[in-house]
Protein backbone atom coordinates (compact mmCIF):
# COMPACT_ATOMS: atom_id res chain seq x y z
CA UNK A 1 -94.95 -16.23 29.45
CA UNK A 2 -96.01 -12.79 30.90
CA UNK A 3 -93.93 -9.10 29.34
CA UNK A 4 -92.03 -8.78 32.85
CA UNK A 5 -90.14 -12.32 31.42
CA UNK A 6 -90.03 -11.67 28.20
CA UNK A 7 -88.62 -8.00 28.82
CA UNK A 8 -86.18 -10.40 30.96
CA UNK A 9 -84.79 -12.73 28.19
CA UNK A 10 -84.54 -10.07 26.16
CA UNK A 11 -82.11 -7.63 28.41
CA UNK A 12 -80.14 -11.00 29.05
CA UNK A 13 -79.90 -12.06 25.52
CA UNK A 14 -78.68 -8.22 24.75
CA UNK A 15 -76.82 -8.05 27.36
CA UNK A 16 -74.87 -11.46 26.72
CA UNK A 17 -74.61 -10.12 23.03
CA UNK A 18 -72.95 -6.92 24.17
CA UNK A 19 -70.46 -8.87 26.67
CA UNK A 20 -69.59 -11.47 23.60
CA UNK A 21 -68.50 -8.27 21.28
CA UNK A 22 -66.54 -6.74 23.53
CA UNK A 23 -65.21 -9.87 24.87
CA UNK A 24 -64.31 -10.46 20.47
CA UNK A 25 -62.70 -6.93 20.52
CA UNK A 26 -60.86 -7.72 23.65
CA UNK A 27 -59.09 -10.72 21.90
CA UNK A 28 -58.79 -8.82 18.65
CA UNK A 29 -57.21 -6.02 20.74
CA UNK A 30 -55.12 -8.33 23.05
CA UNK A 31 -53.95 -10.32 19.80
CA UNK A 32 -52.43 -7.07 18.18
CA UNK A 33 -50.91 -6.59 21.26
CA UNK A 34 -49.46 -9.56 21.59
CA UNK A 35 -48.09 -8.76 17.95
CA UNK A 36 -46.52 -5.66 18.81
CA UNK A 37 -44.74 -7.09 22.33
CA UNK A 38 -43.45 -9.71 20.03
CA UNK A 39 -42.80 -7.50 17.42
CA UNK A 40 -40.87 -4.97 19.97
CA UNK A 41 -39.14 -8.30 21.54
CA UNK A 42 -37.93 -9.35 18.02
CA UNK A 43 -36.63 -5.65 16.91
CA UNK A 44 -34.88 -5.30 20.73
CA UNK A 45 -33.13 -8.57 19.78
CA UNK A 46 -31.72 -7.48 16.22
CA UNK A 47 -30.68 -4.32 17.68
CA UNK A 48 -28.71 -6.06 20.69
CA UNK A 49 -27.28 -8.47 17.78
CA UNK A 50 -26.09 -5.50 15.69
CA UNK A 51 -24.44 -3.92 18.83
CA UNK A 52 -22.72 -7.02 19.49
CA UNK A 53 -21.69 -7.45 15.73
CA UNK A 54 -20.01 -3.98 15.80
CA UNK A 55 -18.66 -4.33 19.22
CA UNK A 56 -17.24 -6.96 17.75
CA UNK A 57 -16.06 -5.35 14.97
CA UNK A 58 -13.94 -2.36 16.70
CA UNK A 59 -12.82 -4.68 18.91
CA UNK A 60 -11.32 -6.74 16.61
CA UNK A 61 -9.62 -3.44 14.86
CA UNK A 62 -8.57 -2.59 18.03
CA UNK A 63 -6.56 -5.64 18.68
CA UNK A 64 -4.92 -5.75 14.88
CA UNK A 65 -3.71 -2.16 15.51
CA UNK A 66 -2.10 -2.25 18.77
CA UNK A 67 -0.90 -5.97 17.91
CA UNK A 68 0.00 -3.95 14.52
CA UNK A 69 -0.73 -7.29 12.39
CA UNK A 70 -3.27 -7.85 9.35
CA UNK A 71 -6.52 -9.89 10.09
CA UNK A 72 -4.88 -13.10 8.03
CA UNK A 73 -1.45 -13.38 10.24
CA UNK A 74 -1.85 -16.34 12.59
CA UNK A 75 -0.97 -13.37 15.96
CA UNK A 76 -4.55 -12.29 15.28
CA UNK A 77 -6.03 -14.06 18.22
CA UNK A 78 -9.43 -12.10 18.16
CA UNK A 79 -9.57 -11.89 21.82
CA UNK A 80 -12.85 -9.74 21.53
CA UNK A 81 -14.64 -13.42 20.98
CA UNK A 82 -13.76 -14.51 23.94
CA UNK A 83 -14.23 -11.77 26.12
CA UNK A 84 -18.07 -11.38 24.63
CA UNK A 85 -20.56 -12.22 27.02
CA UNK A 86 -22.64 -14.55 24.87
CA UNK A 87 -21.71 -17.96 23.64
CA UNK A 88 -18.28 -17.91 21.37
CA UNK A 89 -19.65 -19.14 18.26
CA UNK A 90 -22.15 -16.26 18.21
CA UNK A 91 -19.74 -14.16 17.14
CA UNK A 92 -17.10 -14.60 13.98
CA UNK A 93 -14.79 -11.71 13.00
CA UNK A 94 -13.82 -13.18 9.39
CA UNK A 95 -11.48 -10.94 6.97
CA UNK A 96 -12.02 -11.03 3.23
CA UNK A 97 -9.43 -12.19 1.38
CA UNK A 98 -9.28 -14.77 4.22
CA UNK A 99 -5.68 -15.56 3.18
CA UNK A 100 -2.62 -13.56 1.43
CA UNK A 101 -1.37 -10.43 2.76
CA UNK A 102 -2.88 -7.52 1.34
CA UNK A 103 -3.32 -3.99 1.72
CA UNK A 104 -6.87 -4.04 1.91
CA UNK A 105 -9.23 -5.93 4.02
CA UNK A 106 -13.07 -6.32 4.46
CA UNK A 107 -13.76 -6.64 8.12
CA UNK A 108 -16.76 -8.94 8.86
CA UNK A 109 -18.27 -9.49 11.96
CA UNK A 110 -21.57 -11.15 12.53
CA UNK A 111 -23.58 -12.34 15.76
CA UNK A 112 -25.77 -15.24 15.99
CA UNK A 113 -28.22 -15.74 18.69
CA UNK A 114 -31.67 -17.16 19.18
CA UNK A 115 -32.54 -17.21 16.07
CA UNK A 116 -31.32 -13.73 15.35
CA UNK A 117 -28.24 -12.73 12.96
CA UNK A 118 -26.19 -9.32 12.39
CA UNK A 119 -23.59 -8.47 10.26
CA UNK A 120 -21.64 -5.65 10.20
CA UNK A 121 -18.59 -5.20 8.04
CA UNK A 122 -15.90 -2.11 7.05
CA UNK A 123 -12.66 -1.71 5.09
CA UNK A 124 -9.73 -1.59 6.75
CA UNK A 125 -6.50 -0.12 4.65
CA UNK A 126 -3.02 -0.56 5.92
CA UNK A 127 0.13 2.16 5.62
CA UNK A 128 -0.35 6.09 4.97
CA UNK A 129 -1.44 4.72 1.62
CA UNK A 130 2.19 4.33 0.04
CA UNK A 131 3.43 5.01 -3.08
CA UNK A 132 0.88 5.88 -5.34
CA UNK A 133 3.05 5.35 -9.03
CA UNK A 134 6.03 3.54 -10.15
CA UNK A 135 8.21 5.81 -9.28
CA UNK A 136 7.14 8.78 -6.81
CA UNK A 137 9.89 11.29 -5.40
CA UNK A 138 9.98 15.13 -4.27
CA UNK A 139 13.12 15.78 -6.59
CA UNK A 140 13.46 16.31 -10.35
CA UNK A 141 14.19 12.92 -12.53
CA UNK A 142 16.35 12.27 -15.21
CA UNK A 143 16.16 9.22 -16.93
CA UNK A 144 18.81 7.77 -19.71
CA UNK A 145 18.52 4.15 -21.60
CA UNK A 146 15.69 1.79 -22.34
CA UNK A 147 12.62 1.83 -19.46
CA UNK A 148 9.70 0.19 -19.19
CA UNK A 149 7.24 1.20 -16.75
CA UNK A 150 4.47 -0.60 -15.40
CA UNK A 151 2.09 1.98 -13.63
CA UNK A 152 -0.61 1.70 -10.99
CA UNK A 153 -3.75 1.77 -12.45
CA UNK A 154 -5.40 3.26 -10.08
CA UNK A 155 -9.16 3.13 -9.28
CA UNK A 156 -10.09 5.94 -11.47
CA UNK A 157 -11.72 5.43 -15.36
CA UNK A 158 -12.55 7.57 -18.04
CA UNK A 159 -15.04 7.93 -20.01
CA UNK A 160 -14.00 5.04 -22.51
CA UNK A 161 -13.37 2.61 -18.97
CA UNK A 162 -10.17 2.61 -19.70
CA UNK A 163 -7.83 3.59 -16.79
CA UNK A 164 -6.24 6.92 -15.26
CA UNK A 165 -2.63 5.54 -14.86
CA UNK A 166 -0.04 6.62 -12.98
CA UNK A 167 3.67 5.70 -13.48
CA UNK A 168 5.56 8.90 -12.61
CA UNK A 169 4.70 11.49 -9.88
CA UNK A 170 7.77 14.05 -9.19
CA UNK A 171 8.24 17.41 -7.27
CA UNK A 172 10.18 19.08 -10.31
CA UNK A 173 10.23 18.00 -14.31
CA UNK A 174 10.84 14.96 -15.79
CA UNK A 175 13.12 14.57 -18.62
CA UNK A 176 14.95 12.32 -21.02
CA UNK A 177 18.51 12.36 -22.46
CA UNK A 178 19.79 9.48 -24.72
CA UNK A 179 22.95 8.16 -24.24
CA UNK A 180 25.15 6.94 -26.98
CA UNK A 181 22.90 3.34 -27.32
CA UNK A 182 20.12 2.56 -30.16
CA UNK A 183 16.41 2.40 -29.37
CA UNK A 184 16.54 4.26 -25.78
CA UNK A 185 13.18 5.53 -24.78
CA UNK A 186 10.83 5.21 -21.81
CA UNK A 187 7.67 3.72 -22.10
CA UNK A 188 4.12 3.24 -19.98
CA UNK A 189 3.24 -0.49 -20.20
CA UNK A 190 0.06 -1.47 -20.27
CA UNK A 191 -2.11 -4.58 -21.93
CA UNK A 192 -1.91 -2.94 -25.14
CA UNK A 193 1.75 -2.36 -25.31
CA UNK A 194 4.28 -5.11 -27.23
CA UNK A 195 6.11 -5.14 -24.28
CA UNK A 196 5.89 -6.67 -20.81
CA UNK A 197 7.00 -6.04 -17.21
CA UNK A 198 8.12 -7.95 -14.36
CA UNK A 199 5.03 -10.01 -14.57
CA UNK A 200 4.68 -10.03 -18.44
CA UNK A 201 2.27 -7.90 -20.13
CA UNK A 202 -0.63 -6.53 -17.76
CA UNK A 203 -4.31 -6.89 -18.29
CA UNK A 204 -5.44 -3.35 -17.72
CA UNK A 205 -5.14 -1.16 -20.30
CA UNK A 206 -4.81 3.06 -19.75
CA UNK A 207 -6.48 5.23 -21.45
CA UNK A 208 -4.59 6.80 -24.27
CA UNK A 209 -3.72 9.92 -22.39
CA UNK A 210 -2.30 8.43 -19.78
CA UNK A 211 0.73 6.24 -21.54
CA UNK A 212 4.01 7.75 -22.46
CA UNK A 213 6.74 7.49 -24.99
CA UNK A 214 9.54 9.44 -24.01
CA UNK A 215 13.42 9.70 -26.07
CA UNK A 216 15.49 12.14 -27.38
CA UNK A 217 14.52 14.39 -30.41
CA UNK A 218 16.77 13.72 -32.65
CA UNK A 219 17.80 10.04 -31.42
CA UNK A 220 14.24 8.59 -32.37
CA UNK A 221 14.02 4.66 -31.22
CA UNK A 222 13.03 2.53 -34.49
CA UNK A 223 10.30 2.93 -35.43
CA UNK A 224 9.40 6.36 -34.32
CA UNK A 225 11.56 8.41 -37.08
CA UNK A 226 9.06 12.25 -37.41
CA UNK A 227 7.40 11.15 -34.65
CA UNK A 228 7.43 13.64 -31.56
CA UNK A 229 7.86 11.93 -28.23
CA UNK A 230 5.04 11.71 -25.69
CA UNK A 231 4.39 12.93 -22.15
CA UNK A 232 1.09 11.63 -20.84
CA UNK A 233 -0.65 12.29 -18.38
CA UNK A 234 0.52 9.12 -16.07
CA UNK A 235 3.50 10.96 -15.67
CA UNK A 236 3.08 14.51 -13.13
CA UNK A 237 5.21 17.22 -12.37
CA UNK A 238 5.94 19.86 -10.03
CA UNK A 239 3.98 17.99 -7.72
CA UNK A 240 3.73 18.39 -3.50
CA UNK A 241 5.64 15.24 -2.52
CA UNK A 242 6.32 13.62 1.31
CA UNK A 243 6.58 9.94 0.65
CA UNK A 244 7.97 8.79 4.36
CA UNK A 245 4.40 10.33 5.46
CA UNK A 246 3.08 8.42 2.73
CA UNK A 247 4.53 5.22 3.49
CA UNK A 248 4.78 5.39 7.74
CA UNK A 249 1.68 7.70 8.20
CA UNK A 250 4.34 9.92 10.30
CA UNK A 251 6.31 13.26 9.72
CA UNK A 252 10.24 12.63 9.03
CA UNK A 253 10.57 13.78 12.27
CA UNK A 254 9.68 10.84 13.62
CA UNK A 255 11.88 8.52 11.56
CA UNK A 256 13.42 7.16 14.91
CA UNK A 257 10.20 5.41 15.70
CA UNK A 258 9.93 3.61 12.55
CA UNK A 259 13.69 2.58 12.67
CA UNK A 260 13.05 1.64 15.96
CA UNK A 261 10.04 -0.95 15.23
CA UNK A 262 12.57 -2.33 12.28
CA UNK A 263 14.96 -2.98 14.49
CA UNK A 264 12.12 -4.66 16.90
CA UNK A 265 10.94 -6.60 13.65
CA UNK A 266 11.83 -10.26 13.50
CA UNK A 267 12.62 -10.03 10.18
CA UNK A 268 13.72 -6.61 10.42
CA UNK A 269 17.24 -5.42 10.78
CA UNK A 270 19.31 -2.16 11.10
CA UNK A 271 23.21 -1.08 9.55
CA UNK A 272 24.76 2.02 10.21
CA UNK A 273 24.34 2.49 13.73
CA UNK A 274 27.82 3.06 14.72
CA UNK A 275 30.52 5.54 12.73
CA UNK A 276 32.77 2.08 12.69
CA UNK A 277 30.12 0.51 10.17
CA UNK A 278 30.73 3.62 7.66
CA UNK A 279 33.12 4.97 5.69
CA UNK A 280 34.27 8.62 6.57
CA UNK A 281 31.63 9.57 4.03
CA UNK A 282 28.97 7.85 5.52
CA UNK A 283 29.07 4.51 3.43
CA UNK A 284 28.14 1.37 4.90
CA UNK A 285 31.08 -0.80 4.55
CA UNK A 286 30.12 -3.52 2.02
CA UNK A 287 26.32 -2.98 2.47
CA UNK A 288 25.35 -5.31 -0.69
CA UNK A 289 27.19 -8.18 1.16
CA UNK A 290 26.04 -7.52 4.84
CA UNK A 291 22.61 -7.28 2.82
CA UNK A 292 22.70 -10.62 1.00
CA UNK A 293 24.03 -12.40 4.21
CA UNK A 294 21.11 -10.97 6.23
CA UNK A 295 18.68 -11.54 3.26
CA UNK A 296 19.99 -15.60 3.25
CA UNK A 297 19.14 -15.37 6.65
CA UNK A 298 15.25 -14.66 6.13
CA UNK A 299 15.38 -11.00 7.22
CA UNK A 300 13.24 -8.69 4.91
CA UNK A 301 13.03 -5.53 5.94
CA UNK A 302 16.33 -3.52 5.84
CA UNK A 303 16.99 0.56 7.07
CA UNK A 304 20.66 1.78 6.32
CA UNK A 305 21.64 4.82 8.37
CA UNK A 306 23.68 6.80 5.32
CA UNK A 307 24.83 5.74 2.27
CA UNK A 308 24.61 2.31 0.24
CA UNK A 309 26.15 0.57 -2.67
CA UNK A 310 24.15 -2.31 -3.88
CA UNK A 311 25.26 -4.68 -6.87
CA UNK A 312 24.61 -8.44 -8.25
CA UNK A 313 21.86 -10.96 -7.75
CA UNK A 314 20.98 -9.68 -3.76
CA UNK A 315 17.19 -10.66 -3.22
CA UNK A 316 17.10 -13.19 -5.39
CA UNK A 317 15.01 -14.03 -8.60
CA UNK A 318 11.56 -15.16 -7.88
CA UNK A 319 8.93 -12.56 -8.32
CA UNK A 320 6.46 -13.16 -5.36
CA UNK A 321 5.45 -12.03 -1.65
CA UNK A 322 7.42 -14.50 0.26
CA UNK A 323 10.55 -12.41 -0.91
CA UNK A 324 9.02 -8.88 -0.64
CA UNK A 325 11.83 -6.17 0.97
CA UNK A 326 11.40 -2.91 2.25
CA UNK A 327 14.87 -1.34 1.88
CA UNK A 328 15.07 2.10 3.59
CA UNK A 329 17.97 4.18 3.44
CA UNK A 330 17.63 7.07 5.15
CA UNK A 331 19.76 10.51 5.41
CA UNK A 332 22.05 9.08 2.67
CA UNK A 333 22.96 8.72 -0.83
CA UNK A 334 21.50 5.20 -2.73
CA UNK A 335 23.74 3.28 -5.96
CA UNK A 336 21.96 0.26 -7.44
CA UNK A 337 24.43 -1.01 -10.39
CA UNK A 338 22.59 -4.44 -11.94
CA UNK A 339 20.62 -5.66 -8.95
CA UNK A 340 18.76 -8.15 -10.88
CA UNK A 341 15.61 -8.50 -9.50
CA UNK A 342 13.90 -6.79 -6.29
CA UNK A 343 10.60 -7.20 -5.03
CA UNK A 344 9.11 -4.34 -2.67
CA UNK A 345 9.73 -0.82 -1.51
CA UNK A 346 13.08 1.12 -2.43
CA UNK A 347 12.91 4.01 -0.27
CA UNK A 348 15.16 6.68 0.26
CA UNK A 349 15.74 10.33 2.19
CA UNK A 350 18.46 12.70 1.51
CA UNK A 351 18.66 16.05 3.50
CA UNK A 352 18.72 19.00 2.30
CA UNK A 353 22.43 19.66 3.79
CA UNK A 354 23.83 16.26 2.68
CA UNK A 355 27.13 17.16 0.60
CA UNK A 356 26.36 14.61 -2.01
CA UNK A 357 29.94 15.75 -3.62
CA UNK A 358 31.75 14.56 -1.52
CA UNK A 359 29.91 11.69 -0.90
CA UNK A 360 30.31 10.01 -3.99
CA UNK A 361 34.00 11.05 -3.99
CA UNK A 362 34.21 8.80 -0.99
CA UNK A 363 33.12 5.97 -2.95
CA UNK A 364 35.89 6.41 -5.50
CA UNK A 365 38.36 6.47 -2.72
CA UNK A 366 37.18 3.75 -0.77
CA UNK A 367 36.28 1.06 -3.22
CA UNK A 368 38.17 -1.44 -1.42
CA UNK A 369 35.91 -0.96 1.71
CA UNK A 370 32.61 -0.22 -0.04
CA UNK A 371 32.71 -3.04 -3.00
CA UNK A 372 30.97 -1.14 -5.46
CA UNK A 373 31.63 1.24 -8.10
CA UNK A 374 30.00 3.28 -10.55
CA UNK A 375 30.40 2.01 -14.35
CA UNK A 376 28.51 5.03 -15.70
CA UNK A 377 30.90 7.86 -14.87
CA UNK A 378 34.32 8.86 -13.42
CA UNK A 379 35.49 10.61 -10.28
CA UNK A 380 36.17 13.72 -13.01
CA UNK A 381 32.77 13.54 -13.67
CA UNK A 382 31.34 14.00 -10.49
CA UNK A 383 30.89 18.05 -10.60
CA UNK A 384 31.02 18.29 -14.83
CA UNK A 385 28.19 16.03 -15.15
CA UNK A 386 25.89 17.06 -12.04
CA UNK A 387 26.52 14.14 -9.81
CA UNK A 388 26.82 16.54 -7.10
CA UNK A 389 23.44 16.90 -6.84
CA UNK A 390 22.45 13.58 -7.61
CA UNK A 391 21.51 11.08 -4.30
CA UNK A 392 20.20 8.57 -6.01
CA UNK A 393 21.58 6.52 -8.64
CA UNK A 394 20.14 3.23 -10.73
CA UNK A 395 22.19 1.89 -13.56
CA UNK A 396 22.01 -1.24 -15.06
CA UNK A 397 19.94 -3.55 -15.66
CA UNK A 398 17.13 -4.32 -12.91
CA UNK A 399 13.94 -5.18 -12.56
CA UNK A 400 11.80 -4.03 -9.91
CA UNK A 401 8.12 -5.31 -8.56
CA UNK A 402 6.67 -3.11 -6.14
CA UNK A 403 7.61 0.71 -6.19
CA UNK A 404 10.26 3.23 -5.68
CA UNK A 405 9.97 6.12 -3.41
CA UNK A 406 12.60 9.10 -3.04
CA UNK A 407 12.51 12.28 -0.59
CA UNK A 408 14.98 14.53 -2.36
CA UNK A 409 13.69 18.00 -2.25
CA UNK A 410 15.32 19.94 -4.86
CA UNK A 411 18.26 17.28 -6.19
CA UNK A 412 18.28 15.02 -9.65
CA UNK A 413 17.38 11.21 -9.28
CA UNK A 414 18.88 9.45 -12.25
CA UNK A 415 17.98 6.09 -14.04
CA UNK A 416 20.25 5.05 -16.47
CA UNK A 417 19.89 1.61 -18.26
CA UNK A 418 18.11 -1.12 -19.06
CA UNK A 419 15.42 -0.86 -15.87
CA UNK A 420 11.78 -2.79 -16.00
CA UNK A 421 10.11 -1.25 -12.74
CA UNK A 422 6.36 -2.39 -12.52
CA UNK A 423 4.00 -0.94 -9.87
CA UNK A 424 2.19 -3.67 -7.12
CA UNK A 425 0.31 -2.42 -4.46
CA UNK A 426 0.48 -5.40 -2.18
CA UNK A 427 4.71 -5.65 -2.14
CA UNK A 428 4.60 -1.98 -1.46
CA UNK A 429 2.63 -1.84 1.55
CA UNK A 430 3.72 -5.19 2.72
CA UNK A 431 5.34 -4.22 6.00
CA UNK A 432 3.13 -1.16 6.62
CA UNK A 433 0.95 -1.70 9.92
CA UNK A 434 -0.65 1.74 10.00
CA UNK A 435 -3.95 1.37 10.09
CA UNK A 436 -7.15 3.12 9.42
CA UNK A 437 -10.69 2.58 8.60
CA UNK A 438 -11.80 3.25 4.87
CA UNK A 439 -14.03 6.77 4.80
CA UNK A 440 -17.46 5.47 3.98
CA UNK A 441 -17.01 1.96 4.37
CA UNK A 442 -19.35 1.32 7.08
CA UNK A 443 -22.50 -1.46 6.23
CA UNK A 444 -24.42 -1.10 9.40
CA UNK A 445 -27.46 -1.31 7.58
């Protein structure tokens, strides 16, 4: 073999090297490609699934609010699934609890597709938030014989994890005057507390600061001779109060509307519309009865255009959702003597203007008509004992599972008797369809 093949073989044998590396780094480049156009397929994909999944998701809280419905009732159709563009059972929009009605949901909605899944999910809350305690009202409280308050927890701890309670919230003071009975006093309930409400005892306990033990000084229940009473901090004062915004998510302004979707409500229903139904002082002419009837008749949600006069065994005895009421009377006075037992929202608005005098002189008068009458106090009594500025009257014994709220700027609400009222969350928002996403609930992570 001469050098001219020699120097021949050996540029081919190079050169064939040379094209066999770069034909290696081709395929090592081409194969990280192909990793990243997968990679970039695959990320495109979980991205489109996510969009879907919250598409999904504010569609689906589109169609509760303007249906105004919770995600359990059977109306919810989710329409949004159908109207997707994918297959249907790529997307589920699944509430958690799944059953019960609630006044807090976790909104789920995931996509499945090609191997791909997306969740996304958000609270939902319904109502301008409601009541917040027991017993919440813009006027001044007095409260006379033996109470026992169950209060909202609330989500808030101290230190000790022990809770910041809430049974009392009013726009002026809160006080307590005995009457002529033995062992009167109010008291905050709670797990640690001989006493039980609607429910029996509860299992949360509040901290120490925030449970009460109010009587009369002087008039000490047994047991509590030299001891001074207690105000805690689960009861507060001279507070900023507008409970029909708190409850309808609207100014009072707007009260029309929310009589209006009553009215609309199957099991809603409305007295009072016509000056026929009333009394000349604005009574609704046997309103316990036309109650009851209407009640018997599966209709839950009640608004009374002036005043009311309730009395006996009305909504029954069994303490749970399928008999919750919402019982509104608004631009009115409100007497509960012995209702027995009620489970929901009490709610009532008094203006300013109302001449609560005469009023409850009108109920004196026209007993016959009305059906009711107060056992507490006389017609005499009326201006000598401050009834004149009192809307709102509970005597009696009651019990009460769900809440009480009162718009009485500047009057007296008065409680007098034997009256368990225990706070739930669920019977109080019950009927209330205002919606509105949770602030920071979003998981679109």
């Amino acid at each position: 073999m001469n050098k001219h093949q020699q120097s021949g073989m050996t540029t081919l044998l190079i050169t064939s090297m040379l094209l066999i590396v770069a034909l290696l780094f081709s395929l090592a480049s081409y194969k990280n490609l192909f990793y990243q156009i997968k990679r970039t397929q695959n990320e495109v994909l979980a991205r489109q699934a996510h969009w879907v999944a919250e598409g999904g998701l504010e569609c689906g809280f589109v169609e509760l609010k303007h249906e105004k419905i919770k995600p359990t009732e059977s109306a919810f159709s989710q329409q949004c699934i159908e109207l997707a563009l994918f297959p249907v059972s790529a997307l589920t929009i699944i509430p958690d609890p799944p059953i019960g009605d609630h006044s807090k949901y976790v909104l789920k909605s995931s996509y499945t597709h090609a191997g791909v899944k997306q969740s996304v999910k958000k609270v939902i809350e319904y109502g301008g938030g409601g009541v917040v305690s027991t017993l919440q009202t813009s006027a001044s409280i007095q409260l006379t014989g033996s109470q026992h308050f169950v209060p909202n927890k609330t989500q808030d701890k101290t230190s000790d994890g022990r809770y910041k309670c809430k049974s009392v919230i009013s726009g002026g003071t809160v006080n307590y005057i005995a009457s002529v009975g033995t062992d009167e006093h109010f008291l905050t309930i709670d797990a640690t507390s001989r006493h039980g409400g609607v429910l029996g005892i509860p299992s949360f306990e509040c901290n120490s600061a925030y449970l009460s033990n109010l009587y009369e000084v002087g008039k000490e229940p047994t047991g509590f001779a030299g001891i001074l009473p207690i105000k805690g901090s689960d009861i507060l004062e001279n507070e900023t109060v507008d409970v029909f915004k708190d409850i309808f998510g609207k100014d009072i302004s707007e009260y029309a509307s929310v009589r209006e979707e009553i009215k609309t409500d199957a099991v809603g229903v409305v007295f009072g519309e016509h000056s026929s139904d009333r009394t000349s002082g604005g009574w609704v002419k046997n309103c316990h009865t036309k109650i009851k009837k209407e009640y018997d008749n599966g209709k839950r949600r009640f608004w009374i255009n002036g005043n009311c006069a309730l009395e006996g065994s009305i909504f029954g005895i069994a303490q749970d959702m399928n008999n919750t009421v919402q019982l509104i009377v608004f631009d009115g006075v409100l007497f509960i003597k012995a209702m027995s037992d009620f489970n929901g929202l009490i709610y009532l608005y008094t203006n300013p203007l109302l001449n609560v005098q005469t009023i409850w002189e009108d109920l004196f008068y026209k007993y016959s008509e009305i059906g009711v009458i107060p056992g507490s106090f006389q017609k005499h009594d009326i201006v000598t004992s401050g009834y004149s500025n009192i809307p709102f009257l509970l005597e009696g014994s009651t019990r009460i599972d769900g809440g009480i709220g009162i718009d009485a700027i500047n009057r007296v609400i008065k409680i007098y008797g034997s009256v368990i009222p225990s706070y739930n969350e669920d019977k109080v928002t019950k009927y209330s369809t205002q919606m509105k996403w949770q602030q920071g609930s979003w998981h679109d992570f």
